[in-house]
C-alpha atoms as a PDB file:
ATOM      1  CA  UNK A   1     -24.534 -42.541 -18.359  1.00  0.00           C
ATOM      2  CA  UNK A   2     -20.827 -41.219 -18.296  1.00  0.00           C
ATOM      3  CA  UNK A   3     -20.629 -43.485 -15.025  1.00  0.00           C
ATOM      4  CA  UNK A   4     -21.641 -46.645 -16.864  1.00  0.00           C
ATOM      5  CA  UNK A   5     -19.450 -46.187 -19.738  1.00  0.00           C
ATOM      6  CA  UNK A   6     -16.759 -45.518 -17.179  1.00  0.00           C
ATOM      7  CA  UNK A   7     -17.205 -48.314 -15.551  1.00  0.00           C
ATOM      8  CA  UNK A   8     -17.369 -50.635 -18.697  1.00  0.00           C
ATOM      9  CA  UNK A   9     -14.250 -49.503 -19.298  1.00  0.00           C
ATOM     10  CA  UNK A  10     -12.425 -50.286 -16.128  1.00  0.00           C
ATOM     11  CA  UNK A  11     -13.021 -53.817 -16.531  1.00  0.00           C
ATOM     12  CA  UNK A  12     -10.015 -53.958 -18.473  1.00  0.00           C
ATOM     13  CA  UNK A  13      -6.611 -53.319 -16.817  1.00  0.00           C
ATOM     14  CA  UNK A  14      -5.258 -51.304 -19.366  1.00  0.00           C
ATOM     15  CA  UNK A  15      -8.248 -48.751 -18.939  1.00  0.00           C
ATOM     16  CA  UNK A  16      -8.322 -48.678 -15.861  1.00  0.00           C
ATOM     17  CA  UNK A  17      -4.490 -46.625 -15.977  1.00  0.00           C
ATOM     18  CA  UNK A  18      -5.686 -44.908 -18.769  1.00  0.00           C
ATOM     19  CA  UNK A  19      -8.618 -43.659 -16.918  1.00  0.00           C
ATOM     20  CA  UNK A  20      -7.169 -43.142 -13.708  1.00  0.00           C
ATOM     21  CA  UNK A  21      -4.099 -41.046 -15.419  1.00  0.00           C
ATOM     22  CA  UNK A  22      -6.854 -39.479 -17.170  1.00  0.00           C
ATOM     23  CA  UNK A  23      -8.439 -38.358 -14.171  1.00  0.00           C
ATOM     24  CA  UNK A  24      -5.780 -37.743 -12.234  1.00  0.00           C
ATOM     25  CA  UNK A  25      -4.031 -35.611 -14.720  1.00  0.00           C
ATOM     26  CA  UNK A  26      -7.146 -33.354 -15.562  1.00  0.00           C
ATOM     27  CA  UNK A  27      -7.409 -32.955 -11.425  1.00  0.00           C
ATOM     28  CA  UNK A  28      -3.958 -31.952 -10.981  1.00  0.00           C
ATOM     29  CA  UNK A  29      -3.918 -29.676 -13.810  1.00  0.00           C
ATOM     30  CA  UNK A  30      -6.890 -28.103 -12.661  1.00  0.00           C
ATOM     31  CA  UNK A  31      -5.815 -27.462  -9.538  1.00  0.00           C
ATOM     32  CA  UNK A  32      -2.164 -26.646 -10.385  1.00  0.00           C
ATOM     33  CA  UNK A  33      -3.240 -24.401 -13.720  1.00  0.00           C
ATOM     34  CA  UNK A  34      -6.309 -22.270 -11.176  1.00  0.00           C
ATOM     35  CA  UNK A  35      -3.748 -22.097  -8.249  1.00  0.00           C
ATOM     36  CA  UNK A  36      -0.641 -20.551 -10.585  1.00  0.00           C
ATOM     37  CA  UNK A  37      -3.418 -18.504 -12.088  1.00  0.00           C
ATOM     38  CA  UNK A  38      -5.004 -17.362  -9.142  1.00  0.00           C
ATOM     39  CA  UNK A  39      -1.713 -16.000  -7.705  1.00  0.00           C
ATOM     40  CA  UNK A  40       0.273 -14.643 -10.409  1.00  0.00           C
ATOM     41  CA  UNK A  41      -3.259 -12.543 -11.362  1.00  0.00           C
ATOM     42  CA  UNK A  42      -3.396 -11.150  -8.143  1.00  0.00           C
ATOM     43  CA  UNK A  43       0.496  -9.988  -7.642  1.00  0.00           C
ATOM     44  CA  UNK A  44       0.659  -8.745 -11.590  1.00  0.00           C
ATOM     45  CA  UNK A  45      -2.919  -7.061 -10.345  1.00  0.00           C
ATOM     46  CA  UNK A  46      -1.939  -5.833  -7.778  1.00  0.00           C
ATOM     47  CA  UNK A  47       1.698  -4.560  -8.809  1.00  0.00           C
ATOM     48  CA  UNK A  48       0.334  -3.229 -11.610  1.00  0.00           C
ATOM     49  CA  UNK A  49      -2.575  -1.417  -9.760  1.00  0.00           C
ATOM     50  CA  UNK A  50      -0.394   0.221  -7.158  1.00  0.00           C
ATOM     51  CA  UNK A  51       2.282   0.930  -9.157  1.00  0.00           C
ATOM     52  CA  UNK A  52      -0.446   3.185 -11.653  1.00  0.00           C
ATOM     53  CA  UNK A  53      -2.490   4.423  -8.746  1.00  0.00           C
ATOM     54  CA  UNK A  54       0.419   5.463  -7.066  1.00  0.00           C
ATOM     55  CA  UNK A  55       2.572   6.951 -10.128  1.00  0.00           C
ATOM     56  CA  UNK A  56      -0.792   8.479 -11.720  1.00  0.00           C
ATOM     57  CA  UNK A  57      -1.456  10.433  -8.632  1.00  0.00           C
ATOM     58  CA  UNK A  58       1.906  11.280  -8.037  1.00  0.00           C
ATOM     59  CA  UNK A  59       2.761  13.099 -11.050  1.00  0.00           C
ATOM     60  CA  UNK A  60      -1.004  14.830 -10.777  1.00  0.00           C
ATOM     61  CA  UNK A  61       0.175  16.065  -7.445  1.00  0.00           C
ATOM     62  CA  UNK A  62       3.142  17.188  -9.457  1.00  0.00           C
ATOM     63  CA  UNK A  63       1.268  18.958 -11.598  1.00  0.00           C
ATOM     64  CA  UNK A  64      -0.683  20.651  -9.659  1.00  0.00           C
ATOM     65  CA  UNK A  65       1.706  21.942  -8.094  1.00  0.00           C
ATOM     66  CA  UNK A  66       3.791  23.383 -10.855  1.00  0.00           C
ATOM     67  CA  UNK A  67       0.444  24.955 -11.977  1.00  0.00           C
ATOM     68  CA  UNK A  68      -0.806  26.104  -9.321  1.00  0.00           C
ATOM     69  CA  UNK A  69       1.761  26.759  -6.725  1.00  0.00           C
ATOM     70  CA  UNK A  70      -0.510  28.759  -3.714  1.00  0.00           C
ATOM     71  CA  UNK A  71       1.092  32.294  -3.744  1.00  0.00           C
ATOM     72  CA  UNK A  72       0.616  32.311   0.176  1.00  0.00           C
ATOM     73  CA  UNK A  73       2.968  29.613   0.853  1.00  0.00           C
ATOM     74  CA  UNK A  74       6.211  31.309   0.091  1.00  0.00           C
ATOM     75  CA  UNK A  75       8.963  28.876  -2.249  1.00  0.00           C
ATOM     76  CA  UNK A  76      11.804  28.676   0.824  1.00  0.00           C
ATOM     77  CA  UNK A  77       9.175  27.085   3.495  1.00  0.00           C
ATOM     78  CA  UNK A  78       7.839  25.155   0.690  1.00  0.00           C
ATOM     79  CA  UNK A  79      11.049  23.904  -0.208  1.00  0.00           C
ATOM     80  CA  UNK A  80      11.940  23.310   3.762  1.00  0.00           C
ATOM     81  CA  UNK A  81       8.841  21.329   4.164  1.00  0.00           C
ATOM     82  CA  UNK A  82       9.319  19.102   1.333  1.00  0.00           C
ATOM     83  CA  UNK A  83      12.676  18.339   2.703  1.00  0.00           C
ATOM     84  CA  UNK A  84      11.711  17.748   6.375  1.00  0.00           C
ATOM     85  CA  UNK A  85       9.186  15.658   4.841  1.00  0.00           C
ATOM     86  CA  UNK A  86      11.188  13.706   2.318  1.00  0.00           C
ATOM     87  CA  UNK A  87      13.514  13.024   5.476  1.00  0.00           C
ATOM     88  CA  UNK A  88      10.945  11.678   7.903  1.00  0.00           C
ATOM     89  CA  UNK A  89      10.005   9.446   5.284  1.00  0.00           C
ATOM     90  CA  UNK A  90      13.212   8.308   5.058  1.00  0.00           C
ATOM     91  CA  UNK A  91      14.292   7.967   8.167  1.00  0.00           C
ATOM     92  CA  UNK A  92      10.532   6.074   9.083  1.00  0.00           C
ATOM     93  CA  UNK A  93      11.392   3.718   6.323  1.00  0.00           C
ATOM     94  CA  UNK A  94      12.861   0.359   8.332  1.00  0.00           C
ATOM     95  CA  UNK A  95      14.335  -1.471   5.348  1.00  0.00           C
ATOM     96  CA  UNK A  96      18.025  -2.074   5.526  1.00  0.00           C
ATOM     97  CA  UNK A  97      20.551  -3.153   3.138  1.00  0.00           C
ATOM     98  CA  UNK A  98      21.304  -6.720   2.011  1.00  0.00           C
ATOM     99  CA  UNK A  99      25.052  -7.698   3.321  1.00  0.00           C
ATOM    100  CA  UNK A 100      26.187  -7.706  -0.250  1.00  0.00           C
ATOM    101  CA  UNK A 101      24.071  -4.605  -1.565  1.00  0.00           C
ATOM    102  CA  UNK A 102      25.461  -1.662  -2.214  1.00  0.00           C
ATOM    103  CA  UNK A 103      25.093   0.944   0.512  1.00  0.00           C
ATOM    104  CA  UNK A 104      25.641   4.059  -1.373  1.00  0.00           C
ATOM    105  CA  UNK A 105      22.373   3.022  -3.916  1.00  0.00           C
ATOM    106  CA  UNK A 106      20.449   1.836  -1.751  1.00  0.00           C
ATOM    107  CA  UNK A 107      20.519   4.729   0.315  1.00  0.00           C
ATOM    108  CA  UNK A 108      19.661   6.546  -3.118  1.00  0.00           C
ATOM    109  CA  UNK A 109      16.699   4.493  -3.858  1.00  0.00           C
ATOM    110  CA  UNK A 110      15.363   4.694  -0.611  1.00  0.00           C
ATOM    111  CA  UNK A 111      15.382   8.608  -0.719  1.00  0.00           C
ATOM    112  CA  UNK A 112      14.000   8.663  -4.416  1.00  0.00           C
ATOM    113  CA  UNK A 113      10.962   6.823  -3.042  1.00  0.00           C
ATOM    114  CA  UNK A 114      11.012   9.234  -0.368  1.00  0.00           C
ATOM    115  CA  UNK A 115      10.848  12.392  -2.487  1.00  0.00           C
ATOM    116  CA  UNK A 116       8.258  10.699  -4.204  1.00  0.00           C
ATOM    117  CA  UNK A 117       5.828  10.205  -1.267  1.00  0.00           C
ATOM    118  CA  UNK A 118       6.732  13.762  -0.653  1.00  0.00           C
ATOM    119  CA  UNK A 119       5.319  15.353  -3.916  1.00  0.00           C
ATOM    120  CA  UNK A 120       2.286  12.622  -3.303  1.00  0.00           C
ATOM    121  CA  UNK A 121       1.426  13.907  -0.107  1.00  0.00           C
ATOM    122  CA  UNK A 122       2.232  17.563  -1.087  1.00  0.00           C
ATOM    123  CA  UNK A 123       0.511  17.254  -4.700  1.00  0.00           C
ATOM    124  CA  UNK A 124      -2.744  15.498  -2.450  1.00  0.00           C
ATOM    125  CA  UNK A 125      -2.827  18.300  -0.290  1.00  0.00           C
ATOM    126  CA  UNK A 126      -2.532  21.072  -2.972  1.00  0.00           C
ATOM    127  CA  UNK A 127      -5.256  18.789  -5.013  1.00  0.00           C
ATOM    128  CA  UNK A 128      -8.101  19.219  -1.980  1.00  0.00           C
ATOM    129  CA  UNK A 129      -6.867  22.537  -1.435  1.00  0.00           C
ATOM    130  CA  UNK A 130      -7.711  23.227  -5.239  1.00  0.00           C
ATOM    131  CA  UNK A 131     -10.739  21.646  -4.719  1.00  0.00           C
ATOM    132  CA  UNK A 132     -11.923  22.919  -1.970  1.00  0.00           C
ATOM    133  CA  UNK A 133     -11.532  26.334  -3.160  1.00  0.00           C
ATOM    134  CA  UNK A 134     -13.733  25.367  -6.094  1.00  0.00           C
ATOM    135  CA  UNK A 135     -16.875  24.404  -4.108  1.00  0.00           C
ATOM    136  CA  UNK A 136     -19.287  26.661  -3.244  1.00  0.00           C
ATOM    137  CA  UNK A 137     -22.668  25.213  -2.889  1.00  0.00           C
ATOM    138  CA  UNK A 138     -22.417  25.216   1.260  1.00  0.00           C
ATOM    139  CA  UNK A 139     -22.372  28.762   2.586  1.00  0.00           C
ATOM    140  CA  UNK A 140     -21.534  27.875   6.275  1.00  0.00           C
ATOM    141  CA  UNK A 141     -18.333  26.587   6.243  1.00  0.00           C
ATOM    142  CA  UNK A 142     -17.780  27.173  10.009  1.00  0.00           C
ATOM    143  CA  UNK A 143     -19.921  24.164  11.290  1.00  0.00           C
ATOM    144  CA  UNK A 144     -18.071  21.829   8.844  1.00  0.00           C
ATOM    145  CA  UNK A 145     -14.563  23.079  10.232  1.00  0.00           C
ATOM    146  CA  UNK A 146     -15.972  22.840  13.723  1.00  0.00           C
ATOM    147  CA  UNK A 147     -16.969  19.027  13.637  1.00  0.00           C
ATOM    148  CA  UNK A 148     -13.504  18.219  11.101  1.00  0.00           C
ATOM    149  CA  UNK A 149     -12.311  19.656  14.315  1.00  0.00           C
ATOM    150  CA  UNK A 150     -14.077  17.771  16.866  1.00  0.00           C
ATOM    151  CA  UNK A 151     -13.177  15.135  15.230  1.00  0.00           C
ATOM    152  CA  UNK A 152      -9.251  15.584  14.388  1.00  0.00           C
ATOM    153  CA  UNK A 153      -9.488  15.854  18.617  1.00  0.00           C
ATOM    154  CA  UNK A 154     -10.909  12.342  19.007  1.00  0.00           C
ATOM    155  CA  UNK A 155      -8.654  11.056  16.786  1.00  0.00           C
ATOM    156  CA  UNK A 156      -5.520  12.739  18.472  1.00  0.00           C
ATOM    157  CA  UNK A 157      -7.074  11.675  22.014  1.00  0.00           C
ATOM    158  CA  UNK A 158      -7.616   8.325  20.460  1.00  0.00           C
ATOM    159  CA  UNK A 159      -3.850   8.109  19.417  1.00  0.00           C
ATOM    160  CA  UNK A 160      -2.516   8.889  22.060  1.00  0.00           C
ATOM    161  CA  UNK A 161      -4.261   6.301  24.197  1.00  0.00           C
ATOM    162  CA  UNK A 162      -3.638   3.681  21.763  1.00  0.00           C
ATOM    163  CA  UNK A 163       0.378   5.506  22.236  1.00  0.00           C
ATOM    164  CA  UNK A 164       0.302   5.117  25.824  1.00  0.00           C
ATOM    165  CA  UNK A 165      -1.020   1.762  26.051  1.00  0.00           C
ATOM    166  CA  UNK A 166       1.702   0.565  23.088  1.00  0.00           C
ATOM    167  CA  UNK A 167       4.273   2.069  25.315  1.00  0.00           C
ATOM    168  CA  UNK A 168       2.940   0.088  28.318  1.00  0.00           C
ATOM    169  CA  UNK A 169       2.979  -3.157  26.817  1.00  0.00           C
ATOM    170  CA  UNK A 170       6.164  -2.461  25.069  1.00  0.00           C
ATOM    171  CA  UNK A 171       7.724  -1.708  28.545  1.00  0.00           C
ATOM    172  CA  UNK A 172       6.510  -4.767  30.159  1.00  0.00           C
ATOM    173  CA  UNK A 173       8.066  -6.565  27.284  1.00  0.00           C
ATOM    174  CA  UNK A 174      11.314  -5.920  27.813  1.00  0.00           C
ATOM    175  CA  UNK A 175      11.059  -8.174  31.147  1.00  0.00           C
ATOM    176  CA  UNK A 176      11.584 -11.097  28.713  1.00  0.00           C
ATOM    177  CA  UNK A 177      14.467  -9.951  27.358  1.00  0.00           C
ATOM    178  CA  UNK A 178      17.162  -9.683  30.183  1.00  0.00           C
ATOM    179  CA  UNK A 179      17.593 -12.621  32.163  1.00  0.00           C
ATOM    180  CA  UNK A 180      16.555 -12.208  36.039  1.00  0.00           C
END
């Protein structure tokens, strides 16, 4: 039905552009309005999403911490810790400046968002400590250490294969870069 009026219509010149800019226009901006829409949700999404996940657990970490600070761990190694770590996550951090950036801030940046992976990964751990110390339903303990164990070796064996064979292929690489 919407064909045949269509196609009454076309018998004219003048319809025919106004249906072809008519369907050519509602195309494009269909296309153009779910492709713009499409991306910009998913980087807002996902800026927005990390940015909360990340800050939200951060400052919980925090948190926990300041509350419940474990009275084995005394403050100096605690303190020497969270600077080694803050420093290996600086120094594994491959960005570099832009030519016209600023070294000095950047280099401040760069450590902020390394002391703030450190209280993540120190608030994370302090979190499952806390937790852990709050569940008591299994008694034995010992098996569940055992296979976290067995399987922190695999892993470690796994790693280092995966090391070793990186290494190889990384040495036979180099082959391409001198010339012979």
């Amino acid at each position: 039905m919407i064909i045949e009026k269509i196609k009454n219509k076309i018998k004219d010149v003048d319809n025919l552009v106004l249906t072809a800019g008519l369907i050519i226009g509602l195309s494009v901006g269909l296309i153009d309005g779910l492709i713009t829409g499409l991306i910009t949700g998913l980087i807002f999404g996902l800026i927005f999403g990390l940015g909360l996940f990340i800050s939200f657990f951060t400052f919980l970490g925090l948190a926990s911490l300041i509350s419940h600070f474990p009275n084995f761990i005394p403050l100096g190694v605690f303190f020497i810790t969270g600077l080694i770590l803050v420093e290996m996550f600086f120094w594994l951090d491959k960005q570099k400046p832009k030519k016209k950036q600023n070294k000095f801030w950047f280099t401040a940046l760069k450590k902020g968002e390394a002391i703030l992976e450190t209280i993540f990964v120190l608030g994370c751990l302090n979190l499952i400590r806390l937790a852990i110390d709050k569940i008591k339903i299994y008694d034995n303990w010992e098996i569940i250490l055992k296979w976290i164990g067995y399987i922190g070796a695999g892993l470690i064996v796994l790693a280092v294969i995966i090391g070793v064979f990186y290494l190889y292929l990384k040495l036979n690489s180099l082959k391409y870069d001198k010339k012979w």
